[in-house]
C-alpha atoms as a PDB file:
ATOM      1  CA  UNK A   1      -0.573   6.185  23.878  1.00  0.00           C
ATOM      2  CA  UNK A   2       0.123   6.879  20.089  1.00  0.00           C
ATOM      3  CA  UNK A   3      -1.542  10.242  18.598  1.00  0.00           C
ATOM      4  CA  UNK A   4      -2.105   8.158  15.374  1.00  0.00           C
ATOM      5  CA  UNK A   5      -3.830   4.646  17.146  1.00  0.00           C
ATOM      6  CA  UNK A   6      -5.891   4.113  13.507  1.00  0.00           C
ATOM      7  CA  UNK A   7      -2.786   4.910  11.157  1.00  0.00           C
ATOM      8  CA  UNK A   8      -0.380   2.815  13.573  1.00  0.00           C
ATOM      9  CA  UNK A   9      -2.785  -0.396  13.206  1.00  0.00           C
ATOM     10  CA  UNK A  10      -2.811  -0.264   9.739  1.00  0.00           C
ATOM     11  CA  UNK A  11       1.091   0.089   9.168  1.00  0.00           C
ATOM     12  CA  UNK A  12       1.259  -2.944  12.058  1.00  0.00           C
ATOM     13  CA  UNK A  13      -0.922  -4.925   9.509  1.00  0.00           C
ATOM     14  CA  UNK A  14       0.132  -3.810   5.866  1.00  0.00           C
ATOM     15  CA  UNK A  15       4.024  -4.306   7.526  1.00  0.00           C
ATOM     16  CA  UNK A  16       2.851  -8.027   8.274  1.00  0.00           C
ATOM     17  CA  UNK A  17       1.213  -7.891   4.520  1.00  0.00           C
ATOM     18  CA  UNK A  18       4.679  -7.568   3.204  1.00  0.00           C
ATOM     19  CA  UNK A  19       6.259 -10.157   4.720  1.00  0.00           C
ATOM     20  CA  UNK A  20       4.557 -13.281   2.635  1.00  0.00           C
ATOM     21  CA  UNK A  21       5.528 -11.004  -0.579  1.00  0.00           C
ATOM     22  CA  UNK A  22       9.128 -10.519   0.591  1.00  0.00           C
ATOM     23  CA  UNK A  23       9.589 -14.722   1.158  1.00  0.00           C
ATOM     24  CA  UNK A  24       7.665 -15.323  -1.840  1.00  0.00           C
ATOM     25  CA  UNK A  25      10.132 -13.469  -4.268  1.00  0.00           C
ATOM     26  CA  UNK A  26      12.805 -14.967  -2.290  1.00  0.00           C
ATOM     27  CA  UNK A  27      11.716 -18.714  -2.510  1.00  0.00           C
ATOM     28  CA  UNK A  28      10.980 -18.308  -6.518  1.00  0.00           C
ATOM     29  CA  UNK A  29      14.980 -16.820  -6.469  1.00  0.00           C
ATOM     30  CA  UNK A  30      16.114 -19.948  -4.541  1.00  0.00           C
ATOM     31  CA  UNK A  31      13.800 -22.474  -6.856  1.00  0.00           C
ATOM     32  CA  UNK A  32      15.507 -21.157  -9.744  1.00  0.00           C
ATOM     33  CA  UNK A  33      18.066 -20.185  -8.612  1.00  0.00           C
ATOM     34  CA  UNK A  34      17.994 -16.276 -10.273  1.00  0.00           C
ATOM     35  CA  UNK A  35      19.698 -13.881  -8.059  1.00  0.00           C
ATOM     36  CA  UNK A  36      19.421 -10.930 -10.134  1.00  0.00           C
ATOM     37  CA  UNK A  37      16.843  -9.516 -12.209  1.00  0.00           C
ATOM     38  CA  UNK A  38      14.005 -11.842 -13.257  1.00  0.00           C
ATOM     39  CA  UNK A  39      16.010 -14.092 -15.745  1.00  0.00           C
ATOM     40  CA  UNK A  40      12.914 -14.473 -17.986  1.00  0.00           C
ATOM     41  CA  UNK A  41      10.892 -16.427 -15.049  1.00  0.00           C
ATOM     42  CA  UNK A  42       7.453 -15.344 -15.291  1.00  0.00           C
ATOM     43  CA  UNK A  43       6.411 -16.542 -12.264  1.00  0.00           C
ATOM     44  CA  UNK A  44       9.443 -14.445 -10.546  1.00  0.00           C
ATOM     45  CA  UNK A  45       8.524 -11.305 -12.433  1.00  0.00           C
ATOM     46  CA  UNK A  46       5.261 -11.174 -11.289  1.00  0.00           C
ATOM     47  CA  UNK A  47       6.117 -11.983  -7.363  1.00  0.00           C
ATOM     48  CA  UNK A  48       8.959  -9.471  -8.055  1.00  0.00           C
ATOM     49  CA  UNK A  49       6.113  -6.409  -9.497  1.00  0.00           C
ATOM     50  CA  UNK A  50       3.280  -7.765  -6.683  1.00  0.00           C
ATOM     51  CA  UNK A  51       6.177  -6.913  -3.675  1.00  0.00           C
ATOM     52  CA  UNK A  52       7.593  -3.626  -5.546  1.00  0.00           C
ATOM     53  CA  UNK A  53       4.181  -2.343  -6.236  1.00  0.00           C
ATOM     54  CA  UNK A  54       3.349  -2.875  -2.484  1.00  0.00           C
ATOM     55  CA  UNK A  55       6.419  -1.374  -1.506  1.00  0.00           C
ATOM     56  CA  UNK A  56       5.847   1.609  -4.026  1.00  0.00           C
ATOM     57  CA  UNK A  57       2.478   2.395  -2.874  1.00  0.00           C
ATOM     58  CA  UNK A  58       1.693   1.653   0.337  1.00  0.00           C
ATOM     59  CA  UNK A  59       4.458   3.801   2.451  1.00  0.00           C
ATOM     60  CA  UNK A  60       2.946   7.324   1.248  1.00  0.00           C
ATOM     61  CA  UNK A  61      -0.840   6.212   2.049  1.00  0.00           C
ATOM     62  CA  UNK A  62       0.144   5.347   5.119  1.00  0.00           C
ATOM     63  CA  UNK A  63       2.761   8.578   5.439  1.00  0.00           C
ATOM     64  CA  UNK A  64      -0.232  10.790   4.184  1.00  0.00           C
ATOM     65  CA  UNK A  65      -2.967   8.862   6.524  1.00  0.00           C
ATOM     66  CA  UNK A  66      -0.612   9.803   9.342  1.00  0.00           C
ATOM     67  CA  UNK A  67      -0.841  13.759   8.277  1.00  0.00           C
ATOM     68  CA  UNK A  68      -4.329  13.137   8.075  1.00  0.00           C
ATOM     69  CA  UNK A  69      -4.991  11.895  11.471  1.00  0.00           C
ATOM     70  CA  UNK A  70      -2.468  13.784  13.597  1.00  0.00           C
ATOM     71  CA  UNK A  71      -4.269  17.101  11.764  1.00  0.00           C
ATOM     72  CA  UNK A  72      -7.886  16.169  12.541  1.00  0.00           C
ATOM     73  CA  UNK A  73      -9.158  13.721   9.697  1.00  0.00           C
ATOM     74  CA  UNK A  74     -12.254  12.303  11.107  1.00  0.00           C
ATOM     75  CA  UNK A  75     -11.877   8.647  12.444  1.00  0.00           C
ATOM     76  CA  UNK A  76     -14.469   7.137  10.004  1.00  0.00           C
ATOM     77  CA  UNK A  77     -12.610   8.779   7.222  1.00  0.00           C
ATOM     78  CA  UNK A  78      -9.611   7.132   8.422  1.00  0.00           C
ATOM     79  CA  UNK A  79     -10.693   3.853   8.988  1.00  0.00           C
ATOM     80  CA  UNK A  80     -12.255   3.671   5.597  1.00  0.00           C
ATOM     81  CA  UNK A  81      -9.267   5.146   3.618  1.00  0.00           C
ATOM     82  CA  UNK A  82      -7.432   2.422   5.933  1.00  0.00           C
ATOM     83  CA  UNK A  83      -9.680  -0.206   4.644  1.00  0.00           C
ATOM     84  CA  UNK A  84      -9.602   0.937   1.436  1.00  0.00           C
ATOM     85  CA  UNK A  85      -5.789   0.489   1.640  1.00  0.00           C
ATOM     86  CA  UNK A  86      -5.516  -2.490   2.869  1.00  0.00           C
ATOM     87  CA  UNK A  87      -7.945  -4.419   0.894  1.00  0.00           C
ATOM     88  CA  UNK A  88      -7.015  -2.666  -2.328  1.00  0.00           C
ATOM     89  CA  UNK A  89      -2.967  -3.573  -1.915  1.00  0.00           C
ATOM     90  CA  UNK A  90      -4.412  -7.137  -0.956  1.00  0.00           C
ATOM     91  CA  UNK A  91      -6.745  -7.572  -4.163  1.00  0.00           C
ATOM     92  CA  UNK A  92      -3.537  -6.013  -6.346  1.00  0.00           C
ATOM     93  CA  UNK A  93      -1.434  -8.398  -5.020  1.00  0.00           C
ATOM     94  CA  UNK A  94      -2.987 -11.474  -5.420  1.00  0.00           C
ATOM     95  CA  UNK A  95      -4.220 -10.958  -8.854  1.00  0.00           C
ATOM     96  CA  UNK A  96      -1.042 -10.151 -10.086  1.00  0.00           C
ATOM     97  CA  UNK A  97       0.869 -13.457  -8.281  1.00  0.00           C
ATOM     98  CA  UNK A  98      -2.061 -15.765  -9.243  1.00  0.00           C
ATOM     99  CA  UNK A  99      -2.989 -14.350 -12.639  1.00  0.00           C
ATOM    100  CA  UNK A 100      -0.976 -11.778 -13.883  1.00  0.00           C
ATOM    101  CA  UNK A 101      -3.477  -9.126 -15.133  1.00  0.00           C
ATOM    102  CA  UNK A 102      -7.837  -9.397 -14.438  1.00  0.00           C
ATOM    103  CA  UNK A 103      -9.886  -6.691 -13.656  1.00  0.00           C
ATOM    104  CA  UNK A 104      -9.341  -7.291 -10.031  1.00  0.00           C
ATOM    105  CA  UNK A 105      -6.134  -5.650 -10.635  1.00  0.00           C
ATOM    106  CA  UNK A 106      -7.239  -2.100 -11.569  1.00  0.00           C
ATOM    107  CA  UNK A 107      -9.996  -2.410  -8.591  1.00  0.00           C
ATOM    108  CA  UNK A 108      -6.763  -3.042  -6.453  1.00  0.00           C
ATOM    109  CA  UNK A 109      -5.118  -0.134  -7.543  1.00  0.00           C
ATOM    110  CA  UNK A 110      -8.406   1.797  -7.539  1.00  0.00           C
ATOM    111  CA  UNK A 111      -8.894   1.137  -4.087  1.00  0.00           C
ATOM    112  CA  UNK A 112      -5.189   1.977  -3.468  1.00  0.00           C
ATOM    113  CA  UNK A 113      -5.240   4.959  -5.075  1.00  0.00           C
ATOM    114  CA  UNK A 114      -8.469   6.392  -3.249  1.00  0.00           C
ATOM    115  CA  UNK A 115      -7.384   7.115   0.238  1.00  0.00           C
ATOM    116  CA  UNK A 116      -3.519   8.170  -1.730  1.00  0.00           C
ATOM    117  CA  UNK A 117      -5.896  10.844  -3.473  1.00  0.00           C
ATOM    118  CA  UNK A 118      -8.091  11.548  -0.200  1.00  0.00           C
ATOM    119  CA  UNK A 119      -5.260  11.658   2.797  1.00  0.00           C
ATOM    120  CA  UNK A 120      -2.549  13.391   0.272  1.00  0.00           C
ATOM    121  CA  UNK A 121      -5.531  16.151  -0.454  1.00  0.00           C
ATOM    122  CA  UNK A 122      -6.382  16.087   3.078  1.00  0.00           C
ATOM    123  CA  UNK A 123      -3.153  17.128   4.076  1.00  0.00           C
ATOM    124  CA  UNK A 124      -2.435  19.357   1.723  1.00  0.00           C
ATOM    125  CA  UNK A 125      -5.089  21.212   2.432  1.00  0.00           C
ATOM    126  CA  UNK A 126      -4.447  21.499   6.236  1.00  0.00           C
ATOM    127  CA  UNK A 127      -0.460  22.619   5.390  1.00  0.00           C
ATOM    128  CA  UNK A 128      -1.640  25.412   3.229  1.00  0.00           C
ATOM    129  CA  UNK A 129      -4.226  26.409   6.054  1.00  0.00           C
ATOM    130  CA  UNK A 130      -1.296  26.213   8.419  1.00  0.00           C
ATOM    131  CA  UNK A 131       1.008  28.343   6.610  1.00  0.00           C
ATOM    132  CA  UNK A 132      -1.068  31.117   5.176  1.00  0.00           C
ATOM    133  CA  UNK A 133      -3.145  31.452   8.075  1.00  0.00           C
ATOM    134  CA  UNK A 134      -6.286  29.950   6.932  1.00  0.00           C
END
């Protein structure tokens, strides 16, 4: 059995997320046939920004929900910040494919950035403990 079951279901399903982003840039590049950069397609820029901004964010929530649940975080936490995650890098995501820029955007990101600030504090709490002895 895994010693990170909660972390390892969420990388299973924000892994599957990025799959539909992935094809979606591709399919715009075949359409339009742009194989480098954006050439001015607005509709490719934003697919392009939804997959690199899903690809920016979500590997060092999940790296720092992994620190936080192999050093003790409580399951709820987890599962929330998990949530959080996953629902935040889905809201993001489809705003920015289907509209560009709403509100929904920054409540994406918000909910992105919550368990980012709560597992990354999490951890770096426990490594300082761990090292000096605390």
């Amino acid at each position: 059995m895994t010693p990170i079951p909660i972390t390892t279901l969420f990388i299973g399903m924000l892994a599957l997320i990025q799959i539909p982003l992935t094809v979606m840039v591709g399919c715009r590049r075949l359409k339009t046939d742009i194989h480098f950069l954006d050439g001015g397609d607005v509709i490719l820029l934003r697919r392009m920004r939804a997959h690199a901004n899903f690809t920016e964010t979500a590997p060092i929530v999940l790296i720092a929900m992994a620190s936080s649940e192999l050093s003790g975080l409580s399951p709820w936490l987890l599962w929330l910040g998990g949530a959080s995650l996953g629902v935040g890098r889905l809201v993001h995501a489809g705003t920015l494919v289907m509209l560009g820029w709403a509100t929904t955007r920054a409540l994406g990101m918000l909910l992105t950035f919550l368990p980012m600030l709560g597992f990354g504090a999490w951890s770096l709490v426990k490594a300082v403990g761990i090292v000096y002895g605390l």
